[in-house]
N, C-alpha and C. Protein backbone atom coordinates (compact mmCIF):
# COMPACT_ATOMS: atom_id res chain seq x y z
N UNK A 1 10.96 -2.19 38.83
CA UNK A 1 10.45 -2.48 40.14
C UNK A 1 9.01 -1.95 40.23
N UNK A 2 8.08 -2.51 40.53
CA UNK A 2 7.00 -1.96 40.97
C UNK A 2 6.39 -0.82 42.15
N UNK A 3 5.53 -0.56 41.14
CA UNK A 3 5.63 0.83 42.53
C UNK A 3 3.96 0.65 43.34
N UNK A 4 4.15 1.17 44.50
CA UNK A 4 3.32 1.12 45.33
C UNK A 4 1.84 1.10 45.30
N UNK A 5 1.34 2.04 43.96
CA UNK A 5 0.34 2.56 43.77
C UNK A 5 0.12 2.10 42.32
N UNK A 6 -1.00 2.14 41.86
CA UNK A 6 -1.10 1.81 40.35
C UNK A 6 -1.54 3.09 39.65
N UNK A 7 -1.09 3.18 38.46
CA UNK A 7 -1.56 4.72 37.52
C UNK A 7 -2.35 4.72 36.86
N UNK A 8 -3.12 5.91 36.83
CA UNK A 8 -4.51 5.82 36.33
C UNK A 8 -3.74 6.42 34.88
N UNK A 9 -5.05 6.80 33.98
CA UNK A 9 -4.76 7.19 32.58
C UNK A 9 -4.86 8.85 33.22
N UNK A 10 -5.20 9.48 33.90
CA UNK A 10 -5.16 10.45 34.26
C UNK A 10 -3.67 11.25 35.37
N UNK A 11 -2.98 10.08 35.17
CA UNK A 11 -1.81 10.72 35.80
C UNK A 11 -0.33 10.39 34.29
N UNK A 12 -1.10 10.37 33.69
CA UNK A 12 -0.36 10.16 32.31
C UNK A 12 0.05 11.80 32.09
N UNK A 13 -1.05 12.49 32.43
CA UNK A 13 -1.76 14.32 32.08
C UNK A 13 0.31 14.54 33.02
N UNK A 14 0.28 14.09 33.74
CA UNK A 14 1.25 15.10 34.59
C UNK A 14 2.88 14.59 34.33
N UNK A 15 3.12 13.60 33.58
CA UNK A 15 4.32 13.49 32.99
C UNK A 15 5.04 14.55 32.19
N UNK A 16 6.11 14.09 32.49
CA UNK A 16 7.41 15.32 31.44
C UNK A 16 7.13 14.79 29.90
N UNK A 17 6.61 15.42 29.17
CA UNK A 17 6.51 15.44 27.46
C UNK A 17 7.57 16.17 26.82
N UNK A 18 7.89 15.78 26.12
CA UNK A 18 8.91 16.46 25.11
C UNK A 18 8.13 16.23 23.52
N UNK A 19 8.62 17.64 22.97
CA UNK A 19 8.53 17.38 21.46
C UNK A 19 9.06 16.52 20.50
N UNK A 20 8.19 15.74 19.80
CA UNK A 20 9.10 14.78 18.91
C UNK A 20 8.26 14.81 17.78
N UNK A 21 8.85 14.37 16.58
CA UNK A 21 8.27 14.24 15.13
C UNK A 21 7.59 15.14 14.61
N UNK A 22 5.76 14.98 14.22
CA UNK A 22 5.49 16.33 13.64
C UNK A 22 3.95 16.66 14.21
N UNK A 23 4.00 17.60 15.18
CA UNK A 23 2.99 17.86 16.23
C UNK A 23 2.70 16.78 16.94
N UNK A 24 4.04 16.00 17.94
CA UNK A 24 3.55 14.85 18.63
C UNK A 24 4.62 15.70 19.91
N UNK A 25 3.93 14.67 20.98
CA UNK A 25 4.57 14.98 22.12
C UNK A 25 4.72 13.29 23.18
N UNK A 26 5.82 13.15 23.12
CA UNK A 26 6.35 11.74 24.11
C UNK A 26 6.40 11.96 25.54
N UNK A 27 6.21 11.11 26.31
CA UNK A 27 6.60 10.60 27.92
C UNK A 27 6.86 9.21 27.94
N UNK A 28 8.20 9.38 28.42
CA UNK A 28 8.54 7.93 29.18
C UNK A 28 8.08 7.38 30.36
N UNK A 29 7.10 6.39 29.90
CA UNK A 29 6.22 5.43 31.36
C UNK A 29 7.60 4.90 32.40
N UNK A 30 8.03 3.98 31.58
CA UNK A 30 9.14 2.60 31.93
C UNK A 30 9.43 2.19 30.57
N UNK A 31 11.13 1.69 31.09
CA UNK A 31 11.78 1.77 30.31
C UNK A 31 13.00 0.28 31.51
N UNK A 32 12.79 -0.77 30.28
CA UNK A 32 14.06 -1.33 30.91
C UNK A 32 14.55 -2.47 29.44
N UNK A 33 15.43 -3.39 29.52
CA UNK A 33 16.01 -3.76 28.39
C UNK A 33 15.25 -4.50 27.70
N UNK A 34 14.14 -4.80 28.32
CA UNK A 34 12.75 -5.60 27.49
C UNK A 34 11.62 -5.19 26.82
N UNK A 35 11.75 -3.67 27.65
CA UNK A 35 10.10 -2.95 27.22
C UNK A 35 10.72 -1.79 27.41
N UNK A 36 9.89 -0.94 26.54
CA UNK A 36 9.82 0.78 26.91
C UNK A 36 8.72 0.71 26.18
N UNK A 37 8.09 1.65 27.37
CA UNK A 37 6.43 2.08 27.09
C UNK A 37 6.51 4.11 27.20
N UNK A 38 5.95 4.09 26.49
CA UNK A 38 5.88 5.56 25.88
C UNK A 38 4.27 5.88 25.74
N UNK A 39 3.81 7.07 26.26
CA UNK A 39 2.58 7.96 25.88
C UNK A 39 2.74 9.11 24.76
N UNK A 40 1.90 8.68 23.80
CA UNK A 40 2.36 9.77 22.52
C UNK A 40 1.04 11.13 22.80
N UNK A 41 1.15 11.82 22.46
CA UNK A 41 -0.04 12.73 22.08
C UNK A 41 0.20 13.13 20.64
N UNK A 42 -0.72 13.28 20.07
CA UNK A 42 -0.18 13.63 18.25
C UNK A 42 -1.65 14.46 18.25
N UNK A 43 -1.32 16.09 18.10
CA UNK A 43 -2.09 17.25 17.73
C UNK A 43 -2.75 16.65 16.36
N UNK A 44 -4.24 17.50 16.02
CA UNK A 44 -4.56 17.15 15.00
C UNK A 44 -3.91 17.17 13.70
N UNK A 45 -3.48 16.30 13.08
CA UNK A 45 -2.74 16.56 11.83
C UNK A 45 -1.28 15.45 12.33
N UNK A 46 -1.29 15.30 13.45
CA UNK A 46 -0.17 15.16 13.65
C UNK A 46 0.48 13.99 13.20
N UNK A 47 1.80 13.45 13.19
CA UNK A 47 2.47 12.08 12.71
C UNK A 47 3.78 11.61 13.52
N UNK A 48 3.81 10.42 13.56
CA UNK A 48 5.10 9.59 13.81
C UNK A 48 5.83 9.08 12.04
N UNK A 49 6.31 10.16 11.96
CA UNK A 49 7.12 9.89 9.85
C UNK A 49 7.56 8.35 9.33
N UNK A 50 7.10 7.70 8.43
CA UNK A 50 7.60 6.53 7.96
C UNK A 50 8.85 6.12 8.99
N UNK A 51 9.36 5.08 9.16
CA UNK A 51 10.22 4.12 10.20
C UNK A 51 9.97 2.68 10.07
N UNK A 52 10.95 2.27 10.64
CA UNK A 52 11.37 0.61 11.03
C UNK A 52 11.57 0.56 11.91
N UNK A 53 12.03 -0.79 12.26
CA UNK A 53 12.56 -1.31 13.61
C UNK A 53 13.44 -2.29 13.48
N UNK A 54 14.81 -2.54 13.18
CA UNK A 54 15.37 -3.77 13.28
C UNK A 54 14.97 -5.09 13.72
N UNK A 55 15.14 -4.62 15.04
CA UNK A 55 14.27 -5.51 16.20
C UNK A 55 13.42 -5.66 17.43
N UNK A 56 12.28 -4.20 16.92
CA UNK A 56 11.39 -4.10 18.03
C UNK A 56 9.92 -4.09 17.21
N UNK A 57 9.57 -4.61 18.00
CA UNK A 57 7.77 -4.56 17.95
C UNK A 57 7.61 -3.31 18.25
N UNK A 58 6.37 -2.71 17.62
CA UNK A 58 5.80 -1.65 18.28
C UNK A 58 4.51 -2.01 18.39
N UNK A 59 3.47 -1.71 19.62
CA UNK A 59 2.73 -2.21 19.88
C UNK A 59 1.82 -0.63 20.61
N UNK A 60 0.63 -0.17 19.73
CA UNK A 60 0.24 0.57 19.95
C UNK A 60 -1.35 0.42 20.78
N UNK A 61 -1.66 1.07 21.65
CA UNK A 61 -2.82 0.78 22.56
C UNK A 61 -3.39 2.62 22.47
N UNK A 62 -4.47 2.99 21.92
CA UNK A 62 -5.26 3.84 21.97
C UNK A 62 -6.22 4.04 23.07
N UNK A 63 -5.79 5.45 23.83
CA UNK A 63 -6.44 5.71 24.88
C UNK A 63 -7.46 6.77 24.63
N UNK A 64 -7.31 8.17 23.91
CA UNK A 64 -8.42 9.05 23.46
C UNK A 64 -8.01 9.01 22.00
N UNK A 65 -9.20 9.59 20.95
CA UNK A 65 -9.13 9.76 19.94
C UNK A 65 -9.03 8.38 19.06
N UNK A 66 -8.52 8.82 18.04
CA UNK A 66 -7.82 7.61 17.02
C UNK A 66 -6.90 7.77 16.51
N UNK A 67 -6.74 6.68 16.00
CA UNK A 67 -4.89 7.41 15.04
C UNK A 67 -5.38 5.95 13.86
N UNK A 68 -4.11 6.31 12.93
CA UNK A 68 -4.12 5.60 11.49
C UNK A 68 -2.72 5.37 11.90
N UNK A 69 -2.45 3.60 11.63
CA UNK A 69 -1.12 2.73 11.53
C UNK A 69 -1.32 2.72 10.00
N UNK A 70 -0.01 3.28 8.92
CA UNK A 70 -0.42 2.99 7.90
C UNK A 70 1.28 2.23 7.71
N UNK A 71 1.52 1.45 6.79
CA UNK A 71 2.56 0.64 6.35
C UNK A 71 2.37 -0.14 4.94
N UNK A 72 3.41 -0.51 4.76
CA UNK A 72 3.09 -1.28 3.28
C UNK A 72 3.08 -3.02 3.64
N UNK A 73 2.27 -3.74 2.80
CA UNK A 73 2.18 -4.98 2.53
C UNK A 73 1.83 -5.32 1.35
N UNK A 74 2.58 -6.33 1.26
CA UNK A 74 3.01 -7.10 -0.01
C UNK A 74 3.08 -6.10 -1.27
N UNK A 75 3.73 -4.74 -0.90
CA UNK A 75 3.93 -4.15 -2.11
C UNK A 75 2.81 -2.87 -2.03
N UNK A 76 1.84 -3.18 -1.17
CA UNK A 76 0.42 -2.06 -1.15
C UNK A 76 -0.04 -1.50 0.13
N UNK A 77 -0.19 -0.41 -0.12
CA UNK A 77 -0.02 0.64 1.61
C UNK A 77 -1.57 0.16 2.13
N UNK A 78 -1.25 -0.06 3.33
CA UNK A 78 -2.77 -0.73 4.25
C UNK A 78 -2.47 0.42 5.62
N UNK A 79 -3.54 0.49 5.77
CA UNK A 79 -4.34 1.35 6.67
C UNK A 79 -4.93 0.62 8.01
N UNK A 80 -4.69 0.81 9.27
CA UNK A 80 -5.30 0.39 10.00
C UNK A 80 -5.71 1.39 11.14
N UNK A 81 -7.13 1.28 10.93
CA UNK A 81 -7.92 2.54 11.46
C UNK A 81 -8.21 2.05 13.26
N UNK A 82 -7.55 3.01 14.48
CA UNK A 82 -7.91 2.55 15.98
C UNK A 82 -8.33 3.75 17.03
N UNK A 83 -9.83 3.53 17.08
CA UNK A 83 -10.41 4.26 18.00
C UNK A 83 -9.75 3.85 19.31
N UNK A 84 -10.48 4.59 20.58
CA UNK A 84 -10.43 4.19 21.82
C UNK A 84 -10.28 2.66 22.05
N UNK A 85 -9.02 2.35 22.89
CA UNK A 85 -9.09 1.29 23.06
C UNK A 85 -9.18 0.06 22.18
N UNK A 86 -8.33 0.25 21.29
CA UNK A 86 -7.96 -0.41 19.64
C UNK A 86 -6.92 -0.20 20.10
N UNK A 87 -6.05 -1.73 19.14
CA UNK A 87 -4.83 -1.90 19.18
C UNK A 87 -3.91 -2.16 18.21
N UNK A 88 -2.78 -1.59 18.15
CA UNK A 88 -2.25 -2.05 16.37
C UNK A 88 -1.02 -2.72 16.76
N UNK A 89 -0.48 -3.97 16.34
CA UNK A 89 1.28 -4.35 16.13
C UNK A 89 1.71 -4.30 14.86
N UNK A 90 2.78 -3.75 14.97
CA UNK A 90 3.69 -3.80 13.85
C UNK A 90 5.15 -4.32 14.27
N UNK A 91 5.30 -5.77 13.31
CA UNK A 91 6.15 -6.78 13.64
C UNK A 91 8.01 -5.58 13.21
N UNK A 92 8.92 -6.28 13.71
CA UNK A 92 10.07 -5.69 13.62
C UNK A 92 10.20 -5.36 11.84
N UNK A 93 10.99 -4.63 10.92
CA UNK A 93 11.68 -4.51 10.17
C UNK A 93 10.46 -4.12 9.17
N UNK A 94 9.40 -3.87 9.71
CA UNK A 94 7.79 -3.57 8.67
C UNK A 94 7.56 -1.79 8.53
N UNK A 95 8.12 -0.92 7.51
CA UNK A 95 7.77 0.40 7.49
C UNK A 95 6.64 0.74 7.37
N UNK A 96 6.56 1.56 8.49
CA UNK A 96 5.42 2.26 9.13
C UNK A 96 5.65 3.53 9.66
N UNK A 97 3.78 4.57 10.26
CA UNK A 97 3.88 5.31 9.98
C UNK A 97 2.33 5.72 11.12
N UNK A 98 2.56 6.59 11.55
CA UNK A 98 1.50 6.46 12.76
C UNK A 98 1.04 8.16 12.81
N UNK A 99 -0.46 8.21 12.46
CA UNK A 99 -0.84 9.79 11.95
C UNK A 99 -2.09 9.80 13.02
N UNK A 100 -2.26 10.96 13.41
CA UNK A 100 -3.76 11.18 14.10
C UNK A 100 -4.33 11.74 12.28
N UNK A 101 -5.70 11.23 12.00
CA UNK A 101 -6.13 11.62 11.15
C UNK A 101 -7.27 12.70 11.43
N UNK A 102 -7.42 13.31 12.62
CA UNK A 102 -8.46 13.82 12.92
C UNK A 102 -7.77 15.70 13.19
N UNK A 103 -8.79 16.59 12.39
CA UNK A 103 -8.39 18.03 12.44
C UNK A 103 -8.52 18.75 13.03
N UNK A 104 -9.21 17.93 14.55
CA UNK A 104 -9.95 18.77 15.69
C UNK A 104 -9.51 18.49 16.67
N UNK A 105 -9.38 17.17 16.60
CA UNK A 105 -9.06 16.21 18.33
C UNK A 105 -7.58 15.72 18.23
N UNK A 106 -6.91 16.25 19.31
CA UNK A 106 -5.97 15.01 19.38
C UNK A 106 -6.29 13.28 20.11
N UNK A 107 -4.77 12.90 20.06
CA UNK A 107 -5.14 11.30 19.76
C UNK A 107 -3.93 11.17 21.36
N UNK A 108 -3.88 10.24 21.95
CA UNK A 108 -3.29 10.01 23.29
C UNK A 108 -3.32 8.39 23.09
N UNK A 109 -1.90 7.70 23.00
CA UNK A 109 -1.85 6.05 23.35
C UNK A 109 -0.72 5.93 23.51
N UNK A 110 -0.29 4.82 24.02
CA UNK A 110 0.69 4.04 25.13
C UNK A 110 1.31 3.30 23.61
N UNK A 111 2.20 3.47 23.58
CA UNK A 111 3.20 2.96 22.37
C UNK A 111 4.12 1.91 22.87
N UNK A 112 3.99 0.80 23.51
CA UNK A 112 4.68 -0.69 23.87
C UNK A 112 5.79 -0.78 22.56
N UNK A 113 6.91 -0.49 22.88
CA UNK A 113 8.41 -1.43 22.28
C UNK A 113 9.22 -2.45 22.99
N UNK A 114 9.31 -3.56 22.28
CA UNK A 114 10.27 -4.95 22.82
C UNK A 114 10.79 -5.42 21.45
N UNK A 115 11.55 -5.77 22.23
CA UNK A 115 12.73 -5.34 23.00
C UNK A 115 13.58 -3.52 22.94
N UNK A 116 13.68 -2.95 23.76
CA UNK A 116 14.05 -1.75 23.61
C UNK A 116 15.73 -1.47 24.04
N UNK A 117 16.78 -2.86 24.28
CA UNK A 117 17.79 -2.99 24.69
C UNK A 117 18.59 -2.87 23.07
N UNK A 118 17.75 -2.91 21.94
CA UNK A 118 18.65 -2.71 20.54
C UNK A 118 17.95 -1.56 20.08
N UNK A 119 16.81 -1.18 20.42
CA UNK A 119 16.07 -0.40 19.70
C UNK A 119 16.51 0.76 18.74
N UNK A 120 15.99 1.05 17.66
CA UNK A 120 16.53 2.11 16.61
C UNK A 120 15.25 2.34 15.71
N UNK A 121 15.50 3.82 15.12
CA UNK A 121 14.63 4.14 14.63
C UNK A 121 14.99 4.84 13.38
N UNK A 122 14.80 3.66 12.06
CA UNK A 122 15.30 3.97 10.84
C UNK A 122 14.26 4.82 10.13
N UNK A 123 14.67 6.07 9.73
CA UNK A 123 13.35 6.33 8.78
C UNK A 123 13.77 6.15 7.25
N UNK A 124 12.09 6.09 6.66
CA UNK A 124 12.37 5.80 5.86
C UNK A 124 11.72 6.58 4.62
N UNK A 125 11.31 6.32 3.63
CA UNK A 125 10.59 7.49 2.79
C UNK A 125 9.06 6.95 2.97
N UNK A 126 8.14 7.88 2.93
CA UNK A 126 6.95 7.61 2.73
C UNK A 126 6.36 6.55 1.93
N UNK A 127 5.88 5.22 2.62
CA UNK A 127 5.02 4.40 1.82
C UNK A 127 4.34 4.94 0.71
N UNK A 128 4.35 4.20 -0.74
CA UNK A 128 3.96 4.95 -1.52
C UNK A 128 2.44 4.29 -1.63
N UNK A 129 1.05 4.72 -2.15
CA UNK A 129 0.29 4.39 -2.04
C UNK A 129 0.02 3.22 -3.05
N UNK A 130 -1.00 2.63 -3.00
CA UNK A 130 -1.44 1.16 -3.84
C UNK A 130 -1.07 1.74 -5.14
């Protein structure tokens, strides 16, 4: 349902975070059987560990900092580098792997999953490099 007021990126700051993965911290935006949208923060160094998705997109939108989408294709680990306001998808069943690469700054973006009514989160071993 929509709510009255619209949210700035600055009322993101006052959500409930919880610890998850390795120096990251989650908030649940919205959440219904089509979408769940999530705000990550990932400390410098930090990571979302190799994973899949059966059957969700993940759809990443960078708000401060940058982060590295890294995954394998056709056999060879690719890198996709997203400043401010850069965007990465990663189609369902594609292992991946989501790192702030930076040792100073953390990284803050809105993590879009659809469908989130099957959603699961397989991990998997570290993409091995080219």
């Amino acid at each position: 349902m929509p709510t009255s007021e619209a949210t700035t990126i600055l009322d993101l700051a006052s959500l409930a975070y919880e610890a998850r993965h390795v120096l990251a911290h989650k908030a649940l935006v919205h959440q219904t059987d089509e979408v769940q949208v999530n705000v990550y923060v990932l400390e410098p160094g930090g990571r979302i560990p190799p994973h899949r998705h059966s059957t969700s997109w993940d759809i990443s939108l960078v708000i401060e900092g940058e982060i590295e989408a890294r995954f394998t294709e056709g056999g060879k680990l690719r890198t996709v580098r997203c400043g401010a306001q850069a965007m990465n998808l990663v189609p369902p069943g594609v292992v991946h792997e989501i790192v702030n690469p930076s040792t100073v700054r953390p990284a803050k973006f809105l993590l879009i999953q659809s469908p989130s009514h099957s959603f699961d989160f397989i991990k998997s071993e570290t993409p091995a490099p080219a």
